[in-house]
PDB file of N, CA and C in Angstrom:
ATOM      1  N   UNK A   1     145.215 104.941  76.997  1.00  0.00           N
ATOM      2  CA  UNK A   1     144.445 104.917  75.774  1.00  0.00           C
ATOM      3  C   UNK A   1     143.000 105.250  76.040  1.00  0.00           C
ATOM      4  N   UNK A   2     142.191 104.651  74.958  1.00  0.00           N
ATOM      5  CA  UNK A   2     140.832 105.537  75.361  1.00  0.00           C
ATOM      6  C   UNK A   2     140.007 104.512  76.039  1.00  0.00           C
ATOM      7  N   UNK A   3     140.521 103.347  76.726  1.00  0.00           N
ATOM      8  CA  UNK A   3     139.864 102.255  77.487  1.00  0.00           C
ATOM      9  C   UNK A   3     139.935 102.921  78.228  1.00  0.00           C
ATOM     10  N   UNK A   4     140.660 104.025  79.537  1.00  0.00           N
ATOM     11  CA  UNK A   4     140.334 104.314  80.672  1.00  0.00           C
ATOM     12  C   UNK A   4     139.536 105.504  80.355  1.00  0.00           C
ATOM     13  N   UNK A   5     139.638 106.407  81.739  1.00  0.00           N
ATOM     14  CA  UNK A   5     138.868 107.553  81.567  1.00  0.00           C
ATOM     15  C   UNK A   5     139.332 108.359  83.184  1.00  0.00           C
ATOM     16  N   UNK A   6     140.120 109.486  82.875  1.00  0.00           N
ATOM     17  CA  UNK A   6     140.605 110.131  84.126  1.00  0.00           C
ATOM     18  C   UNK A   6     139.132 110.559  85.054  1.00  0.00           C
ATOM     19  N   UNK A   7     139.629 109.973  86.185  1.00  0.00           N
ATOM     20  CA  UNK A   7     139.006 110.382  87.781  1.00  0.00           C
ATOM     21  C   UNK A   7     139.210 111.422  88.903  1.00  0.00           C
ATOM     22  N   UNK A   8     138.275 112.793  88.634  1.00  0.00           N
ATOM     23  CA  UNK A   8     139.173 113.809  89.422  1.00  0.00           C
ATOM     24  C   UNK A   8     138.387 113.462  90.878  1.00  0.00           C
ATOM     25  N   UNK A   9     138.886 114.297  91.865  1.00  0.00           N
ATOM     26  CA  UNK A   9     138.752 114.269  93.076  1.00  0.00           C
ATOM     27  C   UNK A   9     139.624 113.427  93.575  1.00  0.00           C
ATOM     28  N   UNK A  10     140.953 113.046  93.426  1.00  0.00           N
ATOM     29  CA  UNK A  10     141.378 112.119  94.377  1.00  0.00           C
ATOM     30  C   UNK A  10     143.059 113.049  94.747  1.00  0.00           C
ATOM     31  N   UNK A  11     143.564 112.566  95.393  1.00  0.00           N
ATOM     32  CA  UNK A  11     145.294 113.198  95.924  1.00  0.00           C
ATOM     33  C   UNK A  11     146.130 112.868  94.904  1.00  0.00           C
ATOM     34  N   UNK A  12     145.795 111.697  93.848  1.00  0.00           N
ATOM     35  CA  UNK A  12     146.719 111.420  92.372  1.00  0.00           C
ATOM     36  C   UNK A  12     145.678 110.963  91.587  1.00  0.00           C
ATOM     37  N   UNK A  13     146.538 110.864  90.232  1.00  0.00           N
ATOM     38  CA  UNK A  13     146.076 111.160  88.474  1.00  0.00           C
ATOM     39  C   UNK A  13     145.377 109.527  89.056  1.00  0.00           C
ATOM     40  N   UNK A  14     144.029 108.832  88.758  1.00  0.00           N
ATOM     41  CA  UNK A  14     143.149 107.934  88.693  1.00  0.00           C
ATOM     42  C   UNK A  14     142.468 107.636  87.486  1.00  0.00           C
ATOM     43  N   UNK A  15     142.531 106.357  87.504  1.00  0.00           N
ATOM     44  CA  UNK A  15     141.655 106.445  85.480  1.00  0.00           C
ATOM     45  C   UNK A  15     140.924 104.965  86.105  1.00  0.00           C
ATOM     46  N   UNK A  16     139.784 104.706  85.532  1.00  0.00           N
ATOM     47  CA  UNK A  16     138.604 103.901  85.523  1.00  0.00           C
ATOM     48  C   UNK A  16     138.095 103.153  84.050  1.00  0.00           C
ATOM     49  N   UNK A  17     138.252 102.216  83.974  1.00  0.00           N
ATOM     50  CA  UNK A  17     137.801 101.627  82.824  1.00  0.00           C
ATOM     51  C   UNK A  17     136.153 100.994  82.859  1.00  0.00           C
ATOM     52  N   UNK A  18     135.851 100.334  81.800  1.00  0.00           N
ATOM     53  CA  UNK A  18     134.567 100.410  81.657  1.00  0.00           C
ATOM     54  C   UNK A  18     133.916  98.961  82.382  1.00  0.00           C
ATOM     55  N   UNK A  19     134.928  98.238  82.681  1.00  0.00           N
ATOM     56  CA  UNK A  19     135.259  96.277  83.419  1.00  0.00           C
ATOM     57  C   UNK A  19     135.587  97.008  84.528  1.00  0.00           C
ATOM     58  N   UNK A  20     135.939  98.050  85.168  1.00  0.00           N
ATOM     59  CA  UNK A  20     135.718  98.512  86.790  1.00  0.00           C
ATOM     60  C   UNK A  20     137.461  98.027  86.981  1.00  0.00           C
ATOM     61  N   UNK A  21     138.756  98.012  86.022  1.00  0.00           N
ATOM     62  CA  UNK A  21     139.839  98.169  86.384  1.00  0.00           C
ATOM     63  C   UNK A  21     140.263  99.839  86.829  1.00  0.00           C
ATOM     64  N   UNK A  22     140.766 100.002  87.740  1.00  0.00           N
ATOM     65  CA  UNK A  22     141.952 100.691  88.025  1.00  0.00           C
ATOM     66  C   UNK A  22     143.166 101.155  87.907  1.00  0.00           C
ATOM     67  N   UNK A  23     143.579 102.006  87.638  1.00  0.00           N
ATOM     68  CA  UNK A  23     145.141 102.522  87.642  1.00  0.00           C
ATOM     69  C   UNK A  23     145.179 103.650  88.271  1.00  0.00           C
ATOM     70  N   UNK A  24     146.736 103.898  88.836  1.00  0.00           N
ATOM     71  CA  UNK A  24     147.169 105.322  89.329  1.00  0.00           C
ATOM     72  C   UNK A  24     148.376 105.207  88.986  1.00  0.00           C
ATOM     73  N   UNK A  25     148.928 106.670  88.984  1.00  0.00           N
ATOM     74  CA  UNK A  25     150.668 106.821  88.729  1.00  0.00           C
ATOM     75  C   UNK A  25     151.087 107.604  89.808  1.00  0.00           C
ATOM     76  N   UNK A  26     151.928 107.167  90.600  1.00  0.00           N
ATOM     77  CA  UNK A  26     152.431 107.662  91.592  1.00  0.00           C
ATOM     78  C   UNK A  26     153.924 107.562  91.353  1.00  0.00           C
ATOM     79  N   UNK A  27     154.547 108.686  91.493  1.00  0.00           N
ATOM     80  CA  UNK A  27     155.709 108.827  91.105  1.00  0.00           C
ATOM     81  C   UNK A  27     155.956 108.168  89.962  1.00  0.00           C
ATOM     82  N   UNK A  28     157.176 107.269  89.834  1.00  0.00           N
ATOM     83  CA  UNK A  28     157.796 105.842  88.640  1.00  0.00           C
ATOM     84  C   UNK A  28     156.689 104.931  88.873  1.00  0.00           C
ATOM     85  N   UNK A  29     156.249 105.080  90.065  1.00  0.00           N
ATOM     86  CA  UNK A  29     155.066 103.516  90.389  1.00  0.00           C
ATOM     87  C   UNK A  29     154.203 104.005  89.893  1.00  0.00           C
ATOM     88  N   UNK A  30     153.664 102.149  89.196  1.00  0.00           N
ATOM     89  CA  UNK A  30     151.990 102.306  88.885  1.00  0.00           C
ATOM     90  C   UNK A  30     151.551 101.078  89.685  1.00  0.00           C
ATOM     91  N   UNK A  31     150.317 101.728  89.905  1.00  0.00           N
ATOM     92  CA  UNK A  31     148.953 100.682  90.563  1.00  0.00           C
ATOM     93  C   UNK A  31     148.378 100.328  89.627  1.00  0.00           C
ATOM     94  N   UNK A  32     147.579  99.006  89.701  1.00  0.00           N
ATOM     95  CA  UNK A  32     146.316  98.416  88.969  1.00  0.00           C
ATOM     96  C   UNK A  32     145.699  97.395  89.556  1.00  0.00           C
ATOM     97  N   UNK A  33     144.432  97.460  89.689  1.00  0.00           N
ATOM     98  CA  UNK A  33     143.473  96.963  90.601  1.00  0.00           C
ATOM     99  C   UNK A  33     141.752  96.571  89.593  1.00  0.00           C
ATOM    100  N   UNK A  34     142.265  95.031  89.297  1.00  0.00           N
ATOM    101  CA  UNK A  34     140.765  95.049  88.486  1.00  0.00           C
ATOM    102  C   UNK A  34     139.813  94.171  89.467  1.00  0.00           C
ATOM    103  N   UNK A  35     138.660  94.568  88.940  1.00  0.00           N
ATOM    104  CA  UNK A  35     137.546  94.011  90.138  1.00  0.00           C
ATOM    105  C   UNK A  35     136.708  93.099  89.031  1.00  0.00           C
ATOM    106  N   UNK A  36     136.559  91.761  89.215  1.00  0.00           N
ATOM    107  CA  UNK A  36     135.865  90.791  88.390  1.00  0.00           C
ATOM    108  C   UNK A  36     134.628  90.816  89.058  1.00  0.00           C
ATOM    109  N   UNK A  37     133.749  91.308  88.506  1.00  0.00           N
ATOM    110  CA  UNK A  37     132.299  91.121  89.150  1.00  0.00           C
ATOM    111  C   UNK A  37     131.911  89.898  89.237  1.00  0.00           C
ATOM    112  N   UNK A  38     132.543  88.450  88.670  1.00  0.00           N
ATOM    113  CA  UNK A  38     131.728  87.315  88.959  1.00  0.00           C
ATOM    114  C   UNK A  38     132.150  87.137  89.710  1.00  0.00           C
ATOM    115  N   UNK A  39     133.701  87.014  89.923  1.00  0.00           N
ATOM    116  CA  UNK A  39     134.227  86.538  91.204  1.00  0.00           C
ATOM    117  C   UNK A  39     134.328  87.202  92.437  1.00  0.00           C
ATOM    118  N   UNK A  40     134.147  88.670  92.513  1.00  0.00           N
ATOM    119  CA  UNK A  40     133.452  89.211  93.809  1.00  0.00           C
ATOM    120  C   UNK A  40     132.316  89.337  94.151  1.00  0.00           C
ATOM    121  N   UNK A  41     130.829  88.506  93.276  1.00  0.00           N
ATOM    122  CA  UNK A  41     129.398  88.792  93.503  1.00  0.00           C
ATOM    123  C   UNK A  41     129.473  87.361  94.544  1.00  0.00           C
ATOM    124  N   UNK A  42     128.288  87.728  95.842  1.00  0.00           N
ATOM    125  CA  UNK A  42     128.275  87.140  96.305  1.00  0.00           C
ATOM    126  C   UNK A  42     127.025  86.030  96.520  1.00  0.00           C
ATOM    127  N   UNK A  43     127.216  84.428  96.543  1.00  0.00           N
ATOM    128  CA  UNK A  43     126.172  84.226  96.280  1.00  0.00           C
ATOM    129  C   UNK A  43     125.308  84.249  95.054  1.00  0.00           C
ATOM    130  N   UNK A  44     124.222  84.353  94.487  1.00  0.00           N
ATOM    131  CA  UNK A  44     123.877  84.438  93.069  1.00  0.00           C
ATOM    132  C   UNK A  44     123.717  86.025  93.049  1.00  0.00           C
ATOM    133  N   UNK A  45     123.695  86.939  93.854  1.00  0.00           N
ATOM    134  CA  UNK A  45     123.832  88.548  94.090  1.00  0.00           C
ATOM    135  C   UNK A  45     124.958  88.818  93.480  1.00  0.00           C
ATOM    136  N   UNK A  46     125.144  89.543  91.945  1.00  0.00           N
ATOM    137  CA  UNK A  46     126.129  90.148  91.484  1.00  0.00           C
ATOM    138  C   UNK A  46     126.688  90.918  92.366  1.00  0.00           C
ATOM    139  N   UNK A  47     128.100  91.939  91.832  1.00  0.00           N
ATOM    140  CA  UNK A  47     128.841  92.825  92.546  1.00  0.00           C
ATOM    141  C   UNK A  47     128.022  94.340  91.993  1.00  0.00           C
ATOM    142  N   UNK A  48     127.786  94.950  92.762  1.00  0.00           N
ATOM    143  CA  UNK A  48     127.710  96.670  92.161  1.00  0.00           C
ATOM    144  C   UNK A  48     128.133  97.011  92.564  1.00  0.00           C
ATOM    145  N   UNK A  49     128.654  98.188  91.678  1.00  0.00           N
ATOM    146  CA  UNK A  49     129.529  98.691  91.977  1.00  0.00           C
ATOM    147  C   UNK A  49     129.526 100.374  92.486  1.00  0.00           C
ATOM    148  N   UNK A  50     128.853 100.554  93.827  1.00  0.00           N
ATOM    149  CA  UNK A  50     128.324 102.320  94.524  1.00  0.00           C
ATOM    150  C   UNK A  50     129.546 103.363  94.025  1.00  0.00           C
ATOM    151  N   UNK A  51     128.993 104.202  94.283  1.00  0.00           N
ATOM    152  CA  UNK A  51     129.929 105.609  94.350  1.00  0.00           C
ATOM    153  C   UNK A  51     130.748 104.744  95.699  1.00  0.00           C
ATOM    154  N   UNK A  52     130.113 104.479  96.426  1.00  0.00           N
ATOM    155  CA  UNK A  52     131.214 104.634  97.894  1.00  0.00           C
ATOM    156  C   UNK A  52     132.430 103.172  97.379  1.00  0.00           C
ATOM    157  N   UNK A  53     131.971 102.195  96.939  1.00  0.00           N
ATOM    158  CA  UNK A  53     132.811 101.184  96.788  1.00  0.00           C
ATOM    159  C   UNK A  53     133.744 101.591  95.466  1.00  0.00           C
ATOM    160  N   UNK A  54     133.219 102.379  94.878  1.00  0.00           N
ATOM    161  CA  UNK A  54     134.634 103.202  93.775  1.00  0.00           C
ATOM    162  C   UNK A  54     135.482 103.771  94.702  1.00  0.00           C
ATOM    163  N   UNK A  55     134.964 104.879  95.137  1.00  0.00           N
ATOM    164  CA  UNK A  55     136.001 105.407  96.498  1.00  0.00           C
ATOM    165  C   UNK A  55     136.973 104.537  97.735  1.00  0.00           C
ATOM    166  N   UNK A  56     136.488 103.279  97.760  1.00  0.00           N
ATOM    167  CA  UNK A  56     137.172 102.828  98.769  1.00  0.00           C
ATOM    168  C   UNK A  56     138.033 101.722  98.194  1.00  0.00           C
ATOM    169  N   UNK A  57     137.804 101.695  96.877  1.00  0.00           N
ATOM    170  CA  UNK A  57     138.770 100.988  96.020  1.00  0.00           C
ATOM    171  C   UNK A  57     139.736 101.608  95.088  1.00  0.00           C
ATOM    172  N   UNK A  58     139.689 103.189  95.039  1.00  0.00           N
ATOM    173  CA  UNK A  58     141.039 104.256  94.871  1.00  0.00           C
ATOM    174  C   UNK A  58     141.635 104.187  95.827  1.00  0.00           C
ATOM    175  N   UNK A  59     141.286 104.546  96.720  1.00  0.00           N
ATOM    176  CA  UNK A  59     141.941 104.423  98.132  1.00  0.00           C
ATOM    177  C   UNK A  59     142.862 103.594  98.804  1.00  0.00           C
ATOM    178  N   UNK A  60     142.159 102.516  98.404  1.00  0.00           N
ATOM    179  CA  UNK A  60     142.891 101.329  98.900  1.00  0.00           C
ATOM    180  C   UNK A  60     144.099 101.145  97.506  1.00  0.00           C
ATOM    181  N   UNK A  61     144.114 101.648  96.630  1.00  0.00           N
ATOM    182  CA  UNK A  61     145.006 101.329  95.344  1.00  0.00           C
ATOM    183  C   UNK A  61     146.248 102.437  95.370  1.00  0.00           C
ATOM    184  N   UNK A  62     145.479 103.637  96.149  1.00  0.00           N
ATOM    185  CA  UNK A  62     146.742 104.673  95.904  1.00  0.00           C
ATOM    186  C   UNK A  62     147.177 104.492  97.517  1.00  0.00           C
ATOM    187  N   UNK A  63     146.420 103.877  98.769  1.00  0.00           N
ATOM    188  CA  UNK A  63     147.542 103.589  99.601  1.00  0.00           C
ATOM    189  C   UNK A  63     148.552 102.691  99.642  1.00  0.00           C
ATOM    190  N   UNK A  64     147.758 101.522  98.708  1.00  0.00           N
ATOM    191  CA  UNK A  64     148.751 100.063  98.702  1.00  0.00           C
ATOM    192  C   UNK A  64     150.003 101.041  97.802  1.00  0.00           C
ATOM    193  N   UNK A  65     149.721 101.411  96.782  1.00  0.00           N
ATOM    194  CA  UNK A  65     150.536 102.232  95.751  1.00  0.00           C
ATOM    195  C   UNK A  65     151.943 102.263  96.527  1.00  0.00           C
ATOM    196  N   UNK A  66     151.299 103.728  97.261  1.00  0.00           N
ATOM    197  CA  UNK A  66     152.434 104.267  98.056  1.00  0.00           C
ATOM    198  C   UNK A  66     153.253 103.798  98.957  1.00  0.00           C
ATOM    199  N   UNK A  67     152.597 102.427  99.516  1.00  0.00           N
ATOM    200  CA  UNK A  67     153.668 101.528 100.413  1.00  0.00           C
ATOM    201  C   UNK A  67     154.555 100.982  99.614  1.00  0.00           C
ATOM    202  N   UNK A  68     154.038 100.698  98.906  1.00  0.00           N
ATOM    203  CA  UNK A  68     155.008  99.616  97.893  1.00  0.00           C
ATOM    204  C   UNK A  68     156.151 100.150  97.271  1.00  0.00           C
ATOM    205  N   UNK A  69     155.820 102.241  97.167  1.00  0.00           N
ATOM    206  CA  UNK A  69     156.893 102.834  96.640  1.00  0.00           C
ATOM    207  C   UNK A  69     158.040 102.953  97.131  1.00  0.00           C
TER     208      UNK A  69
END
């Protein structure tokens, strides 16, 4: 729906919502991976969220993905 928003550059279809959840479709399998910024900020230091920590949290969603397939 129009809560996500497709993510190119990756090896599969990636969509990003606006709360920093995740999805991928890999084959019949789907991934989903939401990131709670209160409960991953550390300390009274919220979570931000970099270009690089988007990337290493597709990553980690379309490898877990694919094991699981």
């Amino acid at each position: 729906g129009g809560r996500y928003h497709r993510l190119d550059g990756f090896d599969e279809e990636v969509w990003r919502s606006a709360d920093d959840s995740f999805l991928t479709r890999i084959g019949t399998w789907e991934g989903m991976i939401a990131i709670d910024d209160k409960i991953a900020a550390t300390s009274s230091v919220p979570l931000k969220m970099t270009d690089a920590k988007v990337r290493d949290t597709i990553t980690f969603l379309i490898a877990t993905t694919r094991e699981l397939q």
